[in-house]
N, C-alpha and C. Protein backbone atom coordinates (compact mmCIF):
# COMPACT_ATOMS: atom_id res chain seq x y z
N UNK A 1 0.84 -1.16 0.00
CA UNK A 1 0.00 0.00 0.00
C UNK A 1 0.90 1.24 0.00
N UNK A 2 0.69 1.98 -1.13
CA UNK A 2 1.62 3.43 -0.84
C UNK A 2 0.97 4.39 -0.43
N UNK A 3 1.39 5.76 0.28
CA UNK A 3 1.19 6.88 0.51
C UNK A 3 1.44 8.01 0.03
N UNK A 4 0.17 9.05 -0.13
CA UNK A 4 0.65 10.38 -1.00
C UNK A 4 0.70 11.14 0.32
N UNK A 5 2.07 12.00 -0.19
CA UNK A 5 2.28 13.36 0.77
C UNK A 5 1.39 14.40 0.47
N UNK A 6 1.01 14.90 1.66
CA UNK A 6 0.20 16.20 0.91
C UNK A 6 1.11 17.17 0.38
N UNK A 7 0.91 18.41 -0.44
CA UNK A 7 1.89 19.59 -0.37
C UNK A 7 1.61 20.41 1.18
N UNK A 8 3.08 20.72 0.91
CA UNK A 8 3.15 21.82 2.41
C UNK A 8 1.78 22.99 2.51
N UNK A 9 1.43 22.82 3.55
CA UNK A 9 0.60 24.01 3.62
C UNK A 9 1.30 25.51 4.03
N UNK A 10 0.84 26.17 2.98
CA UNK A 10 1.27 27.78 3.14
C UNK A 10 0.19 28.43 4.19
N UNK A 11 0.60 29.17 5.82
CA UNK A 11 0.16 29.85 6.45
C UNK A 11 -0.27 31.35 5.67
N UNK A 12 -1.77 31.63 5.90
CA UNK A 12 -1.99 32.57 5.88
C UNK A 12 -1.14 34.02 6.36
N UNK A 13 -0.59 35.04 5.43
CA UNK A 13 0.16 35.99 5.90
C UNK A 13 -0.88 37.00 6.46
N UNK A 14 -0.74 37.68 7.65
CA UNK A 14 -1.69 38.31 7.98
C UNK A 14 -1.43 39.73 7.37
N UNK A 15 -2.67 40.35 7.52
CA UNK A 15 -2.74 42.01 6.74
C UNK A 15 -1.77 42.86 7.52
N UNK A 16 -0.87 43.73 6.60
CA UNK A 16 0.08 44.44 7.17
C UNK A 16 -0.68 45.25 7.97
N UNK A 17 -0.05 46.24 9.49
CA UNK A 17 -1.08 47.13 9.99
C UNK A 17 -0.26 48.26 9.52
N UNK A 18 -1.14 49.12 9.47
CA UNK A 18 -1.23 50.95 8.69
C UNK A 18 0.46 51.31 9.01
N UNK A 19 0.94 51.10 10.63
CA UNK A 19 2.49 51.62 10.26
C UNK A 19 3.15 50.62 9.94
N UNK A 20 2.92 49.37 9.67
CA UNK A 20 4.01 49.14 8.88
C UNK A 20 4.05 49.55 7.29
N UNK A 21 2.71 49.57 6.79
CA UNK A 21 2.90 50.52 5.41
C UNK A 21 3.95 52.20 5.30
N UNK A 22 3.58 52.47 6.32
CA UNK A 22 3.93 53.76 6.61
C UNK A 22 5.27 54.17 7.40
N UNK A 23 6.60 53.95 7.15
CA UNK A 23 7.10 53.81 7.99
C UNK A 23 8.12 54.91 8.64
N UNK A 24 8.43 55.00 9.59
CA UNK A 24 9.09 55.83 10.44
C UNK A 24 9.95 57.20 9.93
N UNK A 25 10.57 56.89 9.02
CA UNK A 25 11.48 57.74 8.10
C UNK A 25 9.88 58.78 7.52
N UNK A 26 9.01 57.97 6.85
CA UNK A 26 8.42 58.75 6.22
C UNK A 26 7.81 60.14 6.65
N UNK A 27 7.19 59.37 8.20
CA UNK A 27 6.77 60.40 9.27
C UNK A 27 7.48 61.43 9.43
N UNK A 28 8.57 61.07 9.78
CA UNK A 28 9.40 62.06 10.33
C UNK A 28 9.85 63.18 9.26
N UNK A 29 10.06 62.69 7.30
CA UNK A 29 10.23 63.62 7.00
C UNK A 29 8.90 64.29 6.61
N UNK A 30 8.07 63.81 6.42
CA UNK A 30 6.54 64.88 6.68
C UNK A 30 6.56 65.76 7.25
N UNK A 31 6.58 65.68 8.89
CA UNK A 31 6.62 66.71 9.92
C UNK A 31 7.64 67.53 9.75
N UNK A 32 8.96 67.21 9.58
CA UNK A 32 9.88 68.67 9.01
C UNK A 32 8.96 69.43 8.06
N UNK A 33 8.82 68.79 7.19
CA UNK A 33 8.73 69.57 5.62
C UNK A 33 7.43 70.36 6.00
N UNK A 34 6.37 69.82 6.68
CA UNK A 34 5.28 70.57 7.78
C UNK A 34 5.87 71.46 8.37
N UNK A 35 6.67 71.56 8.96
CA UNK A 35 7.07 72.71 9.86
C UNK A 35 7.61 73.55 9.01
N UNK A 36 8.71 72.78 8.13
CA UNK A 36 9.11 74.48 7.27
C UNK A 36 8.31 74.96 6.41
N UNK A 37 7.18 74.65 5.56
CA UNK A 37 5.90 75.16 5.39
C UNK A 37 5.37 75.77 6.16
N UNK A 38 4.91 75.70 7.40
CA UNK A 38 4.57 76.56 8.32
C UNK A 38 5.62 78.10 8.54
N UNK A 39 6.93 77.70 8.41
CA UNK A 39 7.58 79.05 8.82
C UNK A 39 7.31 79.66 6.71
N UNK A 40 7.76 78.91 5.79
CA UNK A 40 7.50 79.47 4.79
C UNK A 40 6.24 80.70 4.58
N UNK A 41 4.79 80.08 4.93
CA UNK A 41 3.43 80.67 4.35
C UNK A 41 3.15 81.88 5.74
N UNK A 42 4.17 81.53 6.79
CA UNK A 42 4.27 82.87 8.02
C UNK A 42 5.10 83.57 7.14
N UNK A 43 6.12 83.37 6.73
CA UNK A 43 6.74 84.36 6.33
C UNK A 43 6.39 85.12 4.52
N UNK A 44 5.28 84.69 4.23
CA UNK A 44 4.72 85.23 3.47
C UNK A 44 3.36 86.19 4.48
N UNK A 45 2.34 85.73 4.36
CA UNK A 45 1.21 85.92 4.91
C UNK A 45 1.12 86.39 6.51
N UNK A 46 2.50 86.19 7.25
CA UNK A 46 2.33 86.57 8.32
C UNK A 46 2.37 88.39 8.73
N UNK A 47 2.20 88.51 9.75
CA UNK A 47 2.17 90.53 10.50
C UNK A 47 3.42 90.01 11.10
N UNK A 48 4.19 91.32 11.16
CA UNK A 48 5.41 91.52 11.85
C UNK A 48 5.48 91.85 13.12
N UNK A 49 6.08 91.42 14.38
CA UNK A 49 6.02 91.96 15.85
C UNK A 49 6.73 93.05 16.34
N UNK A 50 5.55 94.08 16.31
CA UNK A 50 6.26 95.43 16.74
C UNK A 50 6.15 95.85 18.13
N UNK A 51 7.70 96.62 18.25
CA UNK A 51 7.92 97.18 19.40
C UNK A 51 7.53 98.27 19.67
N UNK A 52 7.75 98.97 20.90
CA UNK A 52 7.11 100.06 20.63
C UNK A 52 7.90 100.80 21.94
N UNK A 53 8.55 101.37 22.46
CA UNK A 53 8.88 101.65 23.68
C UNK A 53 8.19 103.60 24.34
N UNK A 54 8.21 103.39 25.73
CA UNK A 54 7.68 104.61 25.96
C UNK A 54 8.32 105.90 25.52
N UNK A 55 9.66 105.78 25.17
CA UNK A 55 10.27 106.98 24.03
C UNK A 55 9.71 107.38 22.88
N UNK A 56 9.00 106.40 22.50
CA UNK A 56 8.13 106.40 21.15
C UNK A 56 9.20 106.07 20.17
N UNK A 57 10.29 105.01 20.60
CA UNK A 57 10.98 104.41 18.96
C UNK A 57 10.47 103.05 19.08
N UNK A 58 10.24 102.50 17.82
CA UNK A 58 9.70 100.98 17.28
C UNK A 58 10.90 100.61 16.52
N UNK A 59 10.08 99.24 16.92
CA UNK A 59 11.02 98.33 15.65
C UNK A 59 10.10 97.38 15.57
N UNK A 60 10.43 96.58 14.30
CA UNK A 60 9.76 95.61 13.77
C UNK A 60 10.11 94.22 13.61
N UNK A 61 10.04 92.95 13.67
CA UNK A 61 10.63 91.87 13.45
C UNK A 61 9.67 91.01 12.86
N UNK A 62 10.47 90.27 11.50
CA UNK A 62 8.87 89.55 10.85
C UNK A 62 8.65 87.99 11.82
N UNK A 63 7.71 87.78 11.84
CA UNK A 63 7.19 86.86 12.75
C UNK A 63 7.71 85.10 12.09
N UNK A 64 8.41 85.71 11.03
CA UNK A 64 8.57 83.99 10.73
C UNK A 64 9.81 83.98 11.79
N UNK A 65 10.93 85.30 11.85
CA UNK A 65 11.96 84.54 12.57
C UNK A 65 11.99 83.41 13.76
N UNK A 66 10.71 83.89 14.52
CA UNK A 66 10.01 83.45 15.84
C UNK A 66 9.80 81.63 15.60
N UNK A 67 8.98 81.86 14.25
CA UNK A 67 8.33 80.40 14.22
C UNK A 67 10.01 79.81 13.51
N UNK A 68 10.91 80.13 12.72
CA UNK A 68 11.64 79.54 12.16
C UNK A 68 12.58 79.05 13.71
N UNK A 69 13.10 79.47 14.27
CA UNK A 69 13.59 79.36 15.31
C UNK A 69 12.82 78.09 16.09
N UNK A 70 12.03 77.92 16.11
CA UNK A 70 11.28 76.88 16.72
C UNK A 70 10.86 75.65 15.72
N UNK A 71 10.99 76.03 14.56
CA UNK A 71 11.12 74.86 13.44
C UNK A 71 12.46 73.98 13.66
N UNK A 72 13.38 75.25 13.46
CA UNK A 72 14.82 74.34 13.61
C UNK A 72 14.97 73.62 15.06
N UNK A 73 14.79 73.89 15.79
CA UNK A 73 14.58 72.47 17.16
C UNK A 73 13.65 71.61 16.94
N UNK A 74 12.45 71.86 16.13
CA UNK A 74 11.71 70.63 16.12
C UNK A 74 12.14 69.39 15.27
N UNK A 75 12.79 70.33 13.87
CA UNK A 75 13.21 69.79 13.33
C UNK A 75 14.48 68.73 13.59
N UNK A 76 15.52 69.15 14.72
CA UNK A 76 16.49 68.79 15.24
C UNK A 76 15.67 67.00 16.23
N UNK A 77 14.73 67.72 16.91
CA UNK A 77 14.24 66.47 17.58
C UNK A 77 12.99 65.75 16.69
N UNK A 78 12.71 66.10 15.62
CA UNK A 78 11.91 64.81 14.93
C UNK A 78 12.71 64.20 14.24
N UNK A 79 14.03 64.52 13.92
CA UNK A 79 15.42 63.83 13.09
C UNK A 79 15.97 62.97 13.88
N UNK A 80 16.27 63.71 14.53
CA UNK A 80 17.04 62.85 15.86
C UNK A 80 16.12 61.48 16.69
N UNK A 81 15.12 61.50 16.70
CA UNK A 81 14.09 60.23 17.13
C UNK A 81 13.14 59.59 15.74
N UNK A 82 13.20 60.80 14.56
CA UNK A 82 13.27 59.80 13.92
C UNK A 82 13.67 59.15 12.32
N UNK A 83 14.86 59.01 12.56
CA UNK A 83 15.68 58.82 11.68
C UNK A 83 16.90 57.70 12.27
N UNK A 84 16.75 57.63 13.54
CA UNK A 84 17.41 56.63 14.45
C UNK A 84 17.27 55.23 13.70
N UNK A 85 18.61 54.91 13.84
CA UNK A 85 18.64 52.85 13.59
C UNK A 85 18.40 52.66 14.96
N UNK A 86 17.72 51.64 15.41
CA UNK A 86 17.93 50.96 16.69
C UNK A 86 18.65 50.03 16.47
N UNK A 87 19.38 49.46 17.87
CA UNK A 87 20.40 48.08 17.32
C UNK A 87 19.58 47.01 17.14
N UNK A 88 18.23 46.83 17.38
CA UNK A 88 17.52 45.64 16.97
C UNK A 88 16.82 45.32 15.64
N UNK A 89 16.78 46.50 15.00
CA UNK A 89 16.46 46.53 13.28
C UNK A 89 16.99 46.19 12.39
């Protein structure tokens, strides 16, 4: 009496979840390129922050410097966490 082998059964691969489509690098350069858009369309469309002192001299400063200044650290810490190798990847 002989015997047939079955073929190997192939396990169902399960559905990727949303971040692994999406992955880490991508995020991270989104949110820069978000932020310097944000200082970009301020420094179009934005009002300038004026001084004004009780002597009565002003000055003016355009308001992107404010937000650009705070781009470049965000930018520094969404690079920096994420753009990281971990040693287990």
């Amino acid at each position: 009496m002989s015997t047939i082998s079955h073929d190997r059964v192939e396990r169902a691969t399960p559905t990727p979840r949303w971040s692994e489509l999406l992955p880490r690098e991508m995020w991270a350069s989104g949110a820069i390129a978000v932020m310097w858009l944000s200082v970009l369309f301020t420094a179009i469309f934005g009002k300038d922050i004026l001084n004004t002192t009780v002597g009565g001299t002003s000055s003016s400063v355009p308001s992107a410097i404010v937000v650009a200044f705070f781009a470049f650290f965000g930018t520094w810490v969404v690079a920096r966490h994420g753009f990281r190798r971990d040693p287990g990847e």
